[in-house]
C-alpha atoms as a PDB file:
ATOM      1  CA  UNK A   1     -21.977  -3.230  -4.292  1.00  0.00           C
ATOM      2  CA  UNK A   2     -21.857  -1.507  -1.122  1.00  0.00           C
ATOM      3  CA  UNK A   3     -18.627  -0.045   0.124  1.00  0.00           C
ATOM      4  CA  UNK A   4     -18.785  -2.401   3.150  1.00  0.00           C
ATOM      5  CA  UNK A   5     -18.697  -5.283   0.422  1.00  0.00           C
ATOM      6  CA  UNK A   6     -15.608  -4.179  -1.400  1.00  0.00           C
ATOM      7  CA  UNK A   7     -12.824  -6.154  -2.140  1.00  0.00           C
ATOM      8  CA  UNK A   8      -9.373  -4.904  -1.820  1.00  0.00           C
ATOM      9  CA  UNK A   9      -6.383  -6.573  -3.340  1.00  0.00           C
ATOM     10  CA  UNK A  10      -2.764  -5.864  -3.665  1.00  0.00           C
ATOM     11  CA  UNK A  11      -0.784  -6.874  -7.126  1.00  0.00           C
ATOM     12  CA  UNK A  12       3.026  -7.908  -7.364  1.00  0.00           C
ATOM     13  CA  UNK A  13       5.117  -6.658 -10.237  1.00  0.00           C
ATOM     14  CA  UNK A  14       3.818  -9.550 -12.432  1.00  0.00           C
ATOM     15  CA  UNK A  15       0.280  -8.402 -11.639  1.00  0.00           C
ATOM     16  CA  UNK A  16      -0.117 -11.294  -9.407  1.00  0.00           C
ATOM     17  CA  UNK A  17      -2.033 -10.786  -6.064  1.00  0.00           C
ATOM     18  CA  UNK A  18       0.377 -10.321  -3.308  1.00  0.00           C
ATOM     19  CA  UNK A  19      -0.784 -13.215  -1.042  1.00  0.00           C
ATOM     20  CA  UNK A  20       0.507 -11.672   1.938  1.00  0.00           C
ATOM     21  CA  UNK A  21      -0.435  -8.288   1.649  1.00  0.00           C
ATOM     22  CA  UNK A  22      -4.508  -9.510   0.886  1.00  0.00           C
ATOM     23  CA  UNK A  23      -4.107 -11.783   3.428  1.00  0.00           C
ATOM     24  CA  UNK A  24      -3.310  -8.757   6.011  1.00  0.00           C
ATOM     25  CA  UNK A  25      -6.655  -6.684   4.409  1.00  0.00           C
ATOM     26  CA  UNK A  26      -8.940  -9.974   5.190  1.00  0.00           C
ATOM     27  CA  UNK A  27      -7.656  -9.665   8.598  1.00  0.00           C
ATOM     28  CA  UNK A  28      -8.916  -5.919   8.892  1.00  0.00           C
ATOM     29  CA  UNK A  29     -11.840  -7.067   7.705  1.00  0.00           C
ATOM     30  CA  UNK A  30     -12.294 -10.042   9.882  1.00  0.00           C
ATOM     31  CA  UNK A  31     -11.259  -7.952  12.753  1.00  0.00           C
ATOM     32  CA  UNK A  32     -14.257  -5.202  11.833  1.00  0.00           C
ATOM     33  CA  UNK A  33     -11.937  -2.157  10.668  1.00  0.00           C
ATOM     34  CA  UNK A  34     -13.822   0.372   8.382  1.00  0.00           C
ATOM     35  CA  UNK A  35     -13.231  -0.063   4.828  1.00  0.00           C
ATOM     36  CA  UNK A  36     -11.322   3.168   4.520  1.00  0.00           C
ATOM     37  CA  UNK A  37      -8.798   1.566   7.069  1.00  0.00           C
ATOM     38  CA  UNK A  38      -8.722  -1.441   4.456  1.00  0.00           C
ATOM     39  CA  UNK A  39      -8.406   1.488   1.551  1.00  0.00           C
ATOM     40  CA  UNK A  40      -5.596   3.452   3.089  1.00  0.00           C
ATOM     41  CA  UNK A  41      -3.770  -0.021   4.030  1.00  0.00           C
ATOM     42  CA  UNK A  42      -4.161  -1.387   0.693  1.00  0.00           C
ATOM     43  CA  UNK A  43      -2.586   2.336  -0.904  1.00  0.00           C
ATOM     44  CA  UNK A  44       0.260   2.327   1.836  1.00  0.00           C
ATOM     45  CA  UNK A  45       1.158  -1.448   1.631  1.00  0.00           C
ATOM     46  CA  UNK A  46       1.249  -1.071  -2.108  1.00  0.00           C
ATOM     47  CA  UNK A  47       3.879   2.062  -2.200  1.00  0.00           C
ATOM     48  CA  UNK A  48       5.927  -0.132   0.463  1.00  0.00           C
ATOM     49  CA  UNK A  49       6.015  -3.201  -2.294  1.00  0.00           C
ATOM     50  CA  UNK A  50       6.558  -0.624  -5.196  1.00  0.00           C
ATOM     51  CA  UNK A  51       9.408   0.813  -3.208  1.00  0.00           C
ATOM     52  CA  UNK A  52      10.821  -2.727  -2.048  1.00  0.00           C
ATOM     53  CA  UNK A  53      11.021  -3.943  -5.485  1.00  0.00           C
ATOM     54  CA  UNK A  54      12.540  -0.689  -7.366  1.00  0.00           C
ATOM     55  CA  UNK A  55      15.176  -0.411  -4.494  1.00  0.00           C
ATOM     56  CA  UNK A  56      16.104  -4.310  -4.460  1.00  0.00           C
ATOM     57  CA  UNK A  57      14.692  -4.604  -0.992  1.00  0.00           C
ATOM     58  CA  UNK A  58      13.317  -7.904   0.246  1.00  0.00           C
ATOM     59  CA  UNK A  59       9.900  -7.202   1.378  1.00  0.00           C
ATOM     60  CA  UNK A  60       9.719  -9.567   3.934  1.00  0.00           C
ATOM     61  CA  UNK A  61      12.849  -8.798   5.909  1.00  0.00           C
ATOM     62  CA  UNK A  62      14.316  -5.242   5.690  1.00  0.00           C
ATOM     63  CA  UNK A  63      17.418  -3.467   7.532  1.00  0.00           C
ATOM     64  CA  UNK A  64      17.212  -0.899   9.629  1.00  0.00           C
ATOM     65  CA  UNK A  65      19.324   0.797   6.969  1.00  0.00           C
ATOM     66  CA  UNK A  66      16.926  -0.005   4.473  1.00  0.00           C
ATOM     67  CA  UNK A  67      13.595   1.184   5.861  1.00  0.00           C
ATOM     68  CA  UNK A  68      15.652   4.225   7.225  1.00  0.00           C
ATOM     69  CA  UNK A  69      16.172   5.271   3.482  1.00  0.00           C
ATOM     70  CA  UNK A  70      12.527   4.515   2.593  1.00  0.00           C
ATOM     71  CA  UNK A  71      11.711   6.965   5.200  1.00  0.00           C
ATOM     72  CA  UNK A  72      14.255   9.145   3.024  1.00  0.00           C
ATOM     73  CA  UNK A  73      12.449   8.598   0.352  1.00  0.00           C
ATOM     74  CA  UNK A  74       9.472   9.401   1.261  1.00  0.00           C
ATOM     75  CA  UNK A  75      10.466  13.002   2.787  1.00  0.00           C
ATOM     76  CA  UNK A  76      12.469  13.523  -0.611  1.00  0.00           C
ATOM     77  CA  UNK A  77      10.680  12.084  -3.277  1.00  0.00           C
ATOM     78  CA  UNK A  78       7.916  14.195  -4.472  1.00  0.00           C
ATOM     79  CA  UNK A  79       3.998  12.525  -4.839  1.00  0.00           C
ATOM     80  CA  UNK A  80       2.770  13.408  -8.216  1.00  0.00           C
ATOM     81  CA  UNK A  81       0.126  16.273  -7.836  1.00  0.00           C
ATOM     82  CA  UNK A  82      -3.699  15.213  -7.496  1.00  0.00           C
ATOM     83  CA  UNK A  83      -5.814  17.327  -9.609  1.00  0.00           C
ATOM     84  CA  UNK A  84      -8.246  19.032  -7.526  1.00  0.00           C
ATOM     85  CA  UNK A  85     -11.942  19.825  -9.070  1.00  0.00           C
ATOM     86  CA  UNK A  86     -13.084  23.338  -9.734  1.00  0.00           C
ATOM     87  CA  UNK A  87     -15.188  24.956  -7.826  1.00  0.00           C
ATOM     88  CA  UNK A  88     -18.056  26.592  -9.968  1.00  0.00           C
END
């Protein structure tokens, strides 16, 4: 399958798709975005919902309070390093 013919989902906690969030990656598709605009969506909406749901936040209606300490968060909270391959 072609990368142009990928399908992008987003789980829920129960491993469920997150209606919503797939729903939003059909539209970038629909509306003819490049599938690494779909990929980085699908990685960015996904550490939103992770966040939302460790933090007791309600996805779908956030305070200001609230998505100011996400942005907290995400300055304080170091990303686990990505290996990087050897060069030869």
């Amino acid at each position: 399958m072609a990368a142009d013919e990928s399908v992008l989902w987003v789980l829920d906690e129960d491993l469920e798709l997150h209606v919503e969030a797939c729903a939003y990656l059909t539209g970038l598709r629909g509306a003819g975005r490049a599938f690494n605009v779909e990929k980085t969506s699908a990685g960015r909406i996904a550490l939103y919902l992770s966040y939302c749901q460790g933090h007791g936040v309600d996805w779908s209606s956030p305070s200001l309070a609230q998505l100011m300490a996400m942005m907290r968060w995400l300055v304080d909270e170091p990303m686990p390093a990505r290996p990087y391959p050897h060069s030869r």
